[in-house]
Each structure stands twice: as C-alpha cells, then as structure tokens.
PDB file of N, CA and C in Angstrom:
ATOM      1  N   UNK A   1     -45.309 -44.125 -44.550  1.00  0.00           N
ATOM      2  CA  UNK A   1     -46.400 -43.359 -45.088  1.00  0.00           C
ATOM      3  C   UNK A   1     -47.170 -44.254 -46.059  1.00  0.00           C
ATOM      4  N   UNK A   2     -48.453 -44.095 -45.794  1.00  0.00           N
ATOM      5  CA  UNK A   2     -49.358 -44.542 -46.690  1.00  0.00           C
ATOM      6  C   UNK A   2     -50.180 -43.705 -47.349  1.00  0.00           C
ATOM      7  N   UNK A   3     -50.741 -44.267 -48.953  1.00  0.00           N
ATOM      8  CA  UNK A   3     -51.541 -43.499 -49.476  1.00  0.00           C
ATOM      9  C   UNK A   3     -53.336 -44.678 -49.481  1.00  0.00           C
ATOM     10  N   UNK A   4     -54.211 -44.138 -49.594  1.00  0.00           N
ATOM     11  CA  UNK A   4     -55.650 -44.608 -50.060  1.00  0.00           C
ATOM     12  C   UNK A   4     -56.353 -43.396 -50.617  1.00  0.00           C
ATOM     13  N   UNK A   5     -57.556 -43.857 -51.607  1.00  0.00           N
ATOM     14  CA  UNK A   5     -58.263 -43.397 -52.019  1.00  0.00           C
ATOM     15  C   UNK A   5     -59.327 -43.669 -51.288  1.00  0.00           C
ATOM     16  N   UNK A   6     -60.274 -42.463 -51.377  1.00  0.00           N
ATOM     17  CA  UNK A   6     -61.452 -42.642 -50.958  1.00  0.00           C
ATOM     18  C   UNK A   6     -62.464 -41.498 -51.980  1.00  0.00           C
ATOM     19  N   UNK A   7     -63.694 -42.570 -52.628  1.00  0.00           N
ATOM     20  CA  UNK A   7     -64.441 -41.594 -53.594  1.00  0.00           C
ATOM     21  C   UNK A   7     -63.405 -40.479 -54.388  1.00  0.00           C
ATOM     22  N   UNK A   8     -63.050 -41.002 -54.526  1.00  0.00           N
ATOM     23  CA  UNK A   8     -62.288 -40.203 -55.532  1.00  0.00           C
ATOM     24  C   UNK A   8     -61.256 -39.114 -55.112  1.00  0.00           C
ATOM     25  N   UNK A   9     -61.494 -38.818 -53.836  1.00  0.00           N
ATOM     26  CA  UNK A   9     -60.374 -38.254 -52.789  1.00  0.00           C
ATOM     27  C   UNK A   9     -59.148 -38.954 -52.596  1.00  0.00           C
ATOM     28  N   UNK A  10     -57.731 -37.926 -52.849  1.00  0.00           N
ATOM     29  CA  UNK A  10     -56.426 -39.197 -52.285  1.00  0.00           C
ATOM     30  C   UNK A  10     -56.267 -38.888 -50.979  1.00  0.00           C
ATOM     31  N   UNK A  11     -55.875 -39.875 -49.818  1.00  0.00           N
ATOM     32  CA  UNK A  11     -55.611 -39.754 -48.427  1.00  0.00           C
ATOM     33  C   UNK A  11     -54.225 -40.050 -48.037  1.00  0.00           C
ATOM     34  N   UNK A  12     -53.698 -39.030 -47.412  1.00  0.00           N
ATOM     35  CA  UNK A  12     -52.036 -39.934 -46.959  1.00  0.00           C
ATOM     36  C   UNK A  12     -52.231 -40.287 -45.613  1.00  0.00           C
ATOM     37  N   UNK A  13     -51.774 -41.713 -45.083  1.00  0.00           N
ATOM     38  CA  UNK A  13     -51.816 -41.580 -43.641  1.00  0.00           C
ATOM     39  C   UNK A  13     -50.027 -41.818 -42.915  1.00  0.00           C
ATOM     40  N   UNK A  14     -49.779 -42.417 -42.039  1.00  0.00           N
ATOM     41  CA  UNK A  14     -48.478 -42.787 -41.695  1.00  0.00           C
ATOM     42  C   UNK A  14     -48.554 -44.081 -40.399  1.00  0.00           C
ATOM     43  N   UNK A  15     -48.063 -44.914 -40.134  1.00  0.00           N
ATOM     44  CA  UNK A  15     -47.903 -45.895 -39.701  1.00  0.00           C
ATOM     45  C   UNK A  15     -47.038 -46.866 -39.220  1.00  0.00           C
ATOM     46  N   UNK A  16     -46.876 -47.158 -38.260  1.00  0.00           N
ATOM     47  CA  UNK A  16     -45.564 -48.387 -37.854  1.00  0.00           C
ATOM     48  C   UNK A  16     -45.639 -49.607 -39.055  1.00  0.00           C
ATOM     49  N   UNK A  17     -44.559 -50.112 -38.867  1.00  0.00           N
ATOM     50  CA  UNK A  17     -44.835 -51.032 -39.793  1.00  0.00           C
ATOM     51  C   UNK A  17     -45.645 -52.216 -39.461  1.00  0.00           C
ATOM     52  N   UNK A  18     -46.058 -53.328 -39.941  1.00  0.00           N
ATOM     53  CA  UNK A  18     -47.023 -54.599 -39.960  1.00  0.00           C
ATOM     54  C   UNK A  18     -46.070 -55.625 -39.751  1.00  0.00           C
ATOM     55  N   UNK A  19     -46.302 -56.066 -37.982  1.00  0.00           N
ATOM     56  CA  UNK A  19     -46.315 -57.021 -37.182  1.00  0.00           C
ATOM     57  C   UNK A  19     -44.111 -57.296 -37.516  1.00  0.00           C
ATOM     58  N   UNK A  20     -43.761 -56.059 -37.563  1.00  0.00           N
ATOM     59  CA  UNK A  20     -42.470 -55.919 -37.557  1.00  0.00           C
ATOM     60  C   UNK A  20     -41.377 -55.863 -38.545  1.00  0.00           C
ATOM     61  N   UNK A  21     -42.586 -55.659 -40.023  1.00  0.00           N
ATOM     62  CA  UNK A  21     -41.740 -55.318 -40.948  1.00  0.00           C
ATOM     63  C   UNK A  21     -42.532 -54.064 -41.961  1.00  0.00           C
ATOM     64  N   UNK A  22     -41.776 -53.815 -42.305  1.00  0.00           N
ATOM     65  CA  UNK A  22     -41.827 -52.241 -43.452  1.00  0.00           C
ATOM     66  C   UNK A  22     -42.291 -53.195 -44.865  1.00  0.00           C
ATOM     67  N   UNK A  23     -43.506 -52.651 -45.668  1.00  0.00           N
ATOM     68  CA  UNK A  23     -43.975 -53.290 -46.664  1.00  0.00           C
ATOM     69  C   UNK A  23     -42.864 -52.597 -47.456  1.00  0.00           C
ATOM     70  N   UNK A  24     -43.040 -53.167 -48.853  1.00  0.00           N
ATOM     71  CA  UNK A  24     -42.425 -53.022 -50.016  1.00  0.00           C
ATOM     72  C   UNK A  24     -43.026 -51.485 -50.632  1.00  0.00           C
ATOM     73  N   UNK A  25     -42.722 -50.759 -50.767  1.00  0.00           N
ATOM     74  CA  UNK A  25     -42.758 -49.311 -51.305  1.00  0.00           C
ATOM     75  C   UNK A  25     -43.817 -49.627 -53.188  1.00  0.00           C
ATOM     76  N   UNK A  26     -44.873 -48.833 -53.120  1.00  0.00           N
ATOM     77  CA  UNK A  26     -46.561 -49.897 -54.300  1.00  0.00           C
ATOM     78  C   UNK A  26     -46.640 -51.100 -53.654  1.00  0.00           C
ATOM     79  N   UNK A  27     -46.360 -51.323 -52.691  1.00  0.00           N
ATOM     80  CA  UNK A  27     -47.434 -52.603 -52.068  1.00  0.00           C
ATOM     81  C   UNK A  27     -48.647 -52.591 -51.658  1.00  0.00           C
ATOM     82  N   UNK A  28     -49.158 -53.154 -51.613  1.00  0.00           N
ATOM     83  CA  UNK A  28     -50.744 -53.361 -50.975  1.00  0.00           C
ATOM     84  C   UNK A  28     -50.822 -53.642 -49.956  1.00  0.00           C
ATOM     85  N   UNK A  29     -51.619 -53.239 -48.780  1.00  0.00           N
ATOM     86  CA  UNK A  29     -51.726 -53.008 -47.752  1.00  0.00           C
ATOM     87  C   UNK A  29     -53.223 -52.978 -47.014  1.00  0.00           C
ATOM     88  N   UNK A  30     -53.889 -53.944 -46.232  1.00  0.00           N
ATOM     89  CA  UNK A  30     -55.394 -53.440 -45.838  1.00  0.00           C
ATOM     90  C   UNK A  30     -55.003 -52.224 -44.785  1.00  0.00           C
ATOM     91  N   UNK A  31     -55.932 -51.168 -44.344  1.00  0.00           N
ATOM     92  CA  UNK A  31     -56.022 -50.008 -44.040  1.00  0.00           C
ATOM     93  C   UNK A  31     -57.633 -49.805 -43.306  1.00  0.00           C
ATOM     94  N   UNK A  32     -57.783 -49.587 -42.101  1.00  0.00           N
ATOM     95  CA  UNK A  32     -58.811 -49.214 -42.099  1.00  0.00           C
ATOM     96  C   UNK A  32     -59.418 -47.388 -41.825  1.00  0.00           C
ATOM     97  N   UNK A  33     -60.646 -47.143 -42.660  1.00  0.00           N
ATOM     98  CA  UNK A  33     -60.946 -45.204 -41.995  1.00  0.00           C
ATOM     99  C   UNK A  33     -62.003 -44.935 -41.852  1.00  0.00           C
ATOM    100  N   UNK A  34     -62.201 -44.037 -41.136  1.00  0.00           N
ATOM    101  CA  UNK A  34     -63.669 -43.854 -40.636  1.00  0.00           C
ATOM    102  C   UNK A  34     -64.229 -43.088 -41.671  1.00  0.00           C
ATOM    103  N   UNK A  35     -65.374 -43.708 -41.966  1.00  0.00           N
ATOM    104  CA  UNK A  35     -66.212 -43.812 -43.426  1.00  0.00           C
ATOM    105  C   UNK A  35     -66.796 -41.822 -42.970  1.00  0.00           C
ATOM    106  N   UNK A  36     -67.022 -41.614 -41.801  1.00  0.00           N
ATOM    107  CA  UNK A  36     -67.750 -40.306 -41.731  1.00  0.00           C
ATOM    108  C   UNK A  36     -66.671 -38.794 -41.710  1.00  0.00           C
ATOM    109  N   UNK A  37     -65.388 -39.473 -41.541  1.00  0.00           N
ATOM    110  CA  UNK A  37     -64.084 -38.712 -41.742  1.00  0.00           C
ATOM    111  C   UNK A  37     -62.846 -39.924 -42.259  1.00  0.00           C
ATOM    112  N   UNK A  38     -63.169 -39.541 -43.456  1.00  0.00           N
ATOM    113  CA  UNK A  38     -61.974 -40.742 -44.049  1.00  0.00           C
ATOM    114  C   UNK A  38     -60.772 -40.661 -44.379  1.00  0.00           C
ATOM    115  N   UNK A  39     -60.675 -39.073 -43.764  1.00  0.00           N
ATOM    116  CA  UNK A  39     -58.767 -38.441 -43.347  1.00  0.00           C
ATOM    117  C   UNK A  39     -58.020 -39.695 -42.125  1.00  0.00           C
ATOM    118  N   UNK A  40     -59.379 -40.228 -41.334  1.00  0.00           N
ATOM    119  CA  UNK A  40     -58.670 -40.548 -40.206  1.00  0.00           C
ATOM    120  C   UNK A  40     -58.545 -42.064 -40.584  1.00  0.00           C
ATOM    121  N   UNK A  41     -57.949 -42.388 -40.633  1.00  0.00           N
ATOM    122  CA  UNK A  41     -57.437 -43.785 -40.791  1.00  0.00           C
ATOM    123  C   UNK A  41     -56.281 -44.742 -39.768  1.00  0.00           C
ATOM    124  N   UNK A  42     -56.185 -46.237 -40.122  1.00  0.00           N
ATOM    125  CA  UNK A  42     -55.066 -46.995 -39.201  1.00  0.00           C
ATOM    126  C   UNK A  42     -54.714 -47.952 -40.178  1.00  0.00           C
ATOM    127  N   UNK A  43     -53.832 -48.703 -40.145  1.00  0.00           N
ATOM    128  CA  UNK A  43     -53.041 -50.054 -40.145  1.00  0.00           C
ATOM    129  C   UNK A  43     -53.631 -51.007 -39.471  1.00  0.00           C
ATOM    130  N   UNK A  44     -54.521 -51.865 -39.504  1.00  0.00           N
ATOM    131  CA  UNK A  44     -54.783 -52.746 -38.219  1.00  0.00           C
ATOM    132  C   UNK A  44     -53.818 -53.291 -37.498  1.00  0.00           C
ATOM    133  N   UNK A  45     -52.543 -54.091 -38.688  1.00  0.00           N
ATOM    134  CA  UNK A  45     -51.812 -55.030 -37.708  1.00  0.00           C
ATOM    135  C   UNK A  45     -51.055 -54.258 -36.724  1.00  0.00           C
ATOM    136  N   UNK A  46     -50.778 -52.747 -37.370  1.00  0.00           N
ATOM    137  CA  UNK A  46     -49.682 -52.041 -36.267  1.00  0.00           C
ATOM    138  C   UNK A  46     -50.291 -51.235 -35.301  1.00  0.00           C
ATOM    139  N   UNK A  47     -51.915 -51.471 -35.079  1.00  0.00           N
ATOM    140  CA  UNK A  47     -52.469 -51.092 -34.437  1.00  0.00           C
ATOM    141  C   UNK A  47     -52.666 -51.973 -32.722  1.00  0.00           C
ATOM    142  N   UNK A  48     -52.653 -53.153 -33.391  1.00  0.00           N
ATOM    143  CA  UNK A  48     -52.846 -54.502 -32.440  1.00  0.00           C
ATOM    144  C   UNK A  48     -52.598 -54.298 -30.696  1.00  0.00           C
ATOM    145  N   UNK A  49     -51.174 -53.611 -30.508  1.00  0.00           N
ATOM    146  CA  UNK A  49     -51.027 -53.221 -29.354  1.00  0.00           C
ATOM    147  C   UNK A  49     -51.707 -51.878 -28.439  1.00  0.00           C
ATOM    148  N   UNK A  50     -52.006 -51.411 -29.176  1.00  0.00           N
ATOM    149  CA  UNK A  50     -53.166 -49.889 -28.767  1.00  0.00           C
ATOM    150  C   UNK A  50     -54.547 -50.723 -28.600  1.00  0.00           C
ATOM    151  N   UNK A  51     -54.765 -51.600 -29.650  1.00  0.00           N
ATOM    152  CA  UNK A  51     -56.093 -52.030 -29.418  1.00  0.00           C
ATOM    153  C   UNK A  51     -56.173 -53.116 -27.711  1.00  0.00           C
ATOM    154  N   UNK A  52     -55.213 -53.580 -28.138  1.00  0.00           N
ATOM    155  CA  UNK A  52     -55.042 -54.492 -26.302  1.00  0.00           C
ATOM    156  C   UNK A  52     -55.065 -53.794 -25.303  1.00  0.00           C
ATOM    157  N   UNK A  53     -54.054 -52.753 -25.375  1.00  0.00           N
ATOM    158  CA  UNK A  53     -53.995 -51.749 -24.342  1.00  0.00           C
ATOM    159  C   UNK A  53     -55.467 -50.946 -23.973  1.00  0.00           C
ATOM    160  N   UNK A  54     -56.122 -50.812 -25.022  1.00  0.00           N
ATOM    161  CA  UNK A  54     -57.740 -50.175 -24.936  1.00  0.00           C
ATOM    162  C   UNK A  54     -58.480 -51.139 -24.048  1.00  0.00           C
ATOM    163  N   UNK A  55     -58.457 -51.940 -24.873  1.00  0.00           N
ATOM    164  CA  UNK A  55     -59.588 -53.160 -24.312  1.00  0.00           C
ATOM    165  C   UNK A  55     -59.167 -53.765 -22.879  1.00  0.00           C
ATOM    166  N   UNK A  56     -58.112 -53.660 -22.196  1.00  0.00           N
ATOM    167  CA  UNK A  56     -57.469 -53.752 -21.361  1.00  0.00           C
ATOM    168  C   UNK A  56     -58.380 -52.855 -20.250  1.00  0.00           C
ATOM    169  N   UNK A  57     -57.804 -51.413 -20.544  1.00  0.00           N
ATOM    170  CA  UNK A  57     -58.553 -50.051 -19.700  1.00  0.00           C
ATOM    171  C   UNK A  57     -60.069 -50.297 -19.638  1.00  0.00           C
ATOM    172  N   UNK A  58     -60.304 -50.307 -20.766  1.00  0.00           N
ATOM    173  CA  UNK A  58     -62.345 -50.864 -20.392  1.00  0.00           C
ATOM    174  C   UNK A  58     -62.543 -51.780 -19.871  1.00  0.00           C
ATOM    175  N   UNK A  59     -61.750 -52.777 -20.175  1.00  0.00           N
ATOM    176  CA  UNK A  59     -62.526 -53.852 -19.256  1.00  0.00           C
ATOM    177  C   UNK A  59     -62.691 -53.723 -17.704  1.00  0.00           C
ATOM    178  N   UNK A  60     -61.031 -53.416 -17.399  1.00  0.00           N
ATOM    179  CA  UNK A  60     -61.248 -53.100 -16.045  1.00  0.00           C
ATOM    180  C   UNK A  60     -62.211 -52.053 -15.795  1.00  0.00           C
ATOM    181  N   UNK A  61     -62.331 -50.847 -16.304  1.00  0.00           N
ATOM    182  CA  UNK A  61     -63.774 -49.802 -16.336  1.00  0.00           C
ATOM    183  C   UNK A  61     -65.008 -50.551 -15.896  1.00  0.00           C
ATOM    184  N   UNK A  62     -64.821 -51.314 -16.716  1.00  0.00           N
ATOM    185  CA  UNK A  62     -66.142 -51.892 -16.399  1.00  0.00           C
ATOM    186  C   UNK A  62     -66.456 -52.738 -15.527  1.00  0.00           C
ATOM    187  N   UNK A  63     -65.039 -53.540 -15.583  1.00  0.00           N
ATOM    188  CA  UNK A  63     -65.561 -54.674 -13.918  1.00  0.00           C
ATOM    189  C   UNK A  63     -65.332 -53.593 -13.197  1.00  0.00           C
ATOM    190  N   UNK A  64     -64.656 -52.576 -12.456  1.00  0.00           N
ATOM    191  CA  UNK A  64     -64.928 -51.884 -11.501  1.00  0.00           C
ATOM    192  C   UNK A  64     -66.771 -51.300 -11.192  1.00  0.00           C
ATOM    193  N   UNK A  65     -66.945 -51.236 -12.326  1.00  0.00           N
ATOM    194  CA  UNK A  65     -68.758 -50.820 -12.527  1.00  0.00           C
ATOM    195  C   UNK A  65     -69.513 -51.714 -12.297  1.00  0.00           C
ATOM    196  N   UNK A  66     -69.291 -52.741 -12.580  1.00  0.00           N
ATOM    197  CA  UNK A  66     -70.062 -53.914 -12.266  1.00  0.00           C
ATOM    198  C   UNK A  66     -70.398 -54.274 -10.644  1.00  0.00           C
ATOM    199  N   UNK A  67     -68.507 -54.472 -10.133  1.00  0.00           N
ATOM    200  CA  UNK A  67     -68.506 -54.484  -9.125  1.00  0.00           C
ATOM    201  C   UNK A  67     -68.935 -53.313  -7.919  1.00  0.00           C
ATOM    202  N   UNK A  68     -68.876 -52.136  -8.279  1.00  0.00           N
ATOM    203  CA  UNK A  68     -70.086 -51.267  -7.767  1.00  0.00           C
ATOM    204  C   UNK A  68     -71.286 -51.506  -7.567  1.00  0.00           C
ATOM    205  N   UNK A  69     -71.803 -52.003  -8.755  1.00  0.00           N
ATOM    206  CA  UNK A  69     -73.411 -52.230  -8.601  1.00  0.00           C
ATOM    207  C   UNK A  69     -73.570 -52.871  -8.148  1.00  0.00           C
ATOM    208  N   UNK A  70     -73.242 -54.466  -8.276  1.00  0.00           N
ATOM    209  CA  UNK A  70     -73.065 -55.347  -7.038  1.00  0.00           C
ATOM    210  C   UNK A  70     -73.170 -55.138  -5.703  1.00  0.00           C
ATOM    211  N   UNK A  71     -72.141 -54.395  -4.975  1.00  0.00           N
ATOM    212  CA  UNK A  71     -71.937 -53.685  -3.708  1.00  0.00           C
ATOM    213  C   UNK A  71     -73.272 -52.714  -3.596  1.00  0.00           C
ATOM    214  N   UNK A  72     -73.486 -51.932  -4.492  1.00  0.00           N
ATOM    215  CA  UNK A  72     -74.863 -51.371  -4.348  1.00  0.00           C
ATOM    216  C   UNK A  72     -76.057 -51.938  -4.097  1.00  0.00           C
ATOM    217  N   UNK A  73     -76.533 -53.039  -4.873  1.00  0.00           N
ATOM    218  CA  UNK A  73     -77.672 -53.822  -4.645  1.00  0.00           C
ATOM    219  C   UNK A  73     -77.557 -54.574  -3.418  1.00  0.00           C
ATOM    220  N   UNK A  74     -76.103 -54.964  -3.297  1.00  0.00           N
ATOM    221  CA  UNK A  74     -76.415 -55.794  -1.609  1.00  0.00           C
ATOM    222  C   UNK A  74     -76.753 -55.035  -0.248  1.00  0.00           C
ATOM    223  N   UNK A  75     -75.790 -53.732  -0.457  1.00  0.00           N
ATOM    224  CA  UNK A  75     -75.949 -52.729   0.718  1.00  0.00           C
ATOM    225  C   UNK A  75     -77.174 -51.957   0.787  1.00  0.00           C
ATOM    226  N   UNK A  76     -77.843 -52.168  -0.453  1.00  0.00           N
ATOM    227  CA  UNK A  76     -79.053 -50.620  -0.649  1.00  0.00           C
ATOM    228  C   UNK A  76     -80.056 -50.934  -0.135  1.00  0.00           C
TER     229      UNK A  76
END
C-alpha cells in the first residue's frame, strides 16, 4: 500500500512491489495518477509488464490494420 498527496487531498493506492522488491515502509517512491482523477494511480516499475503486454496487443491491432488497408488499396 501506498499513500500520495494530491492538492491537498490524501490518496491510498496498492501495488506489487518495484522490479522485485518491497520498499522500506516512509520510503519514497515515484507514483504516477491521472491528474483528471487522481484516485487512480500506478507504480511505474511494477507496472512495466502490463505496459509490454499492452503495447504488445496494439501493435499487433494495428499491423493487422495496416495490413488490411494494404490488401484494400491493391484489390479495390
């Protein structure tokens, strides 16, 4: 569990630990949250594998799209 402030709001979030270890309990920690809902927050480093796995799924998304249009412009 983590805590941040935001504007004067306290936030708790929760998190795997960073790149395979558990910080020190008042440690410091970067954190990132979405500035337009700043309940929602992450860990970057223990994020790392969700983010691969994302960028993974789109990409292929997208070369499949690509490669559509391709096939489209030659056949059309």
């Amino acid at each position: 569990m983590y805590e941040y402030q935001v504007n004067g709001v306290r936030y708790k979030g929760t998190g795997a630990s960073l790149a395979g270890r558990i910080p020190q309990v008042h440690s410091q920690i970067y954190i990132l949250y979405d500035p337009a809902h700043p309940e929602r927050s992450c860990i970057p480093e223990s994020d790392a594998r969700a983010s691969r796995i994302a960028g993974g799924v789109l990409g292929a998304v997208g070369a499949a799209a690509l490669l559509a249009g391709i096939g489209i412009g030659l056949f059309w």
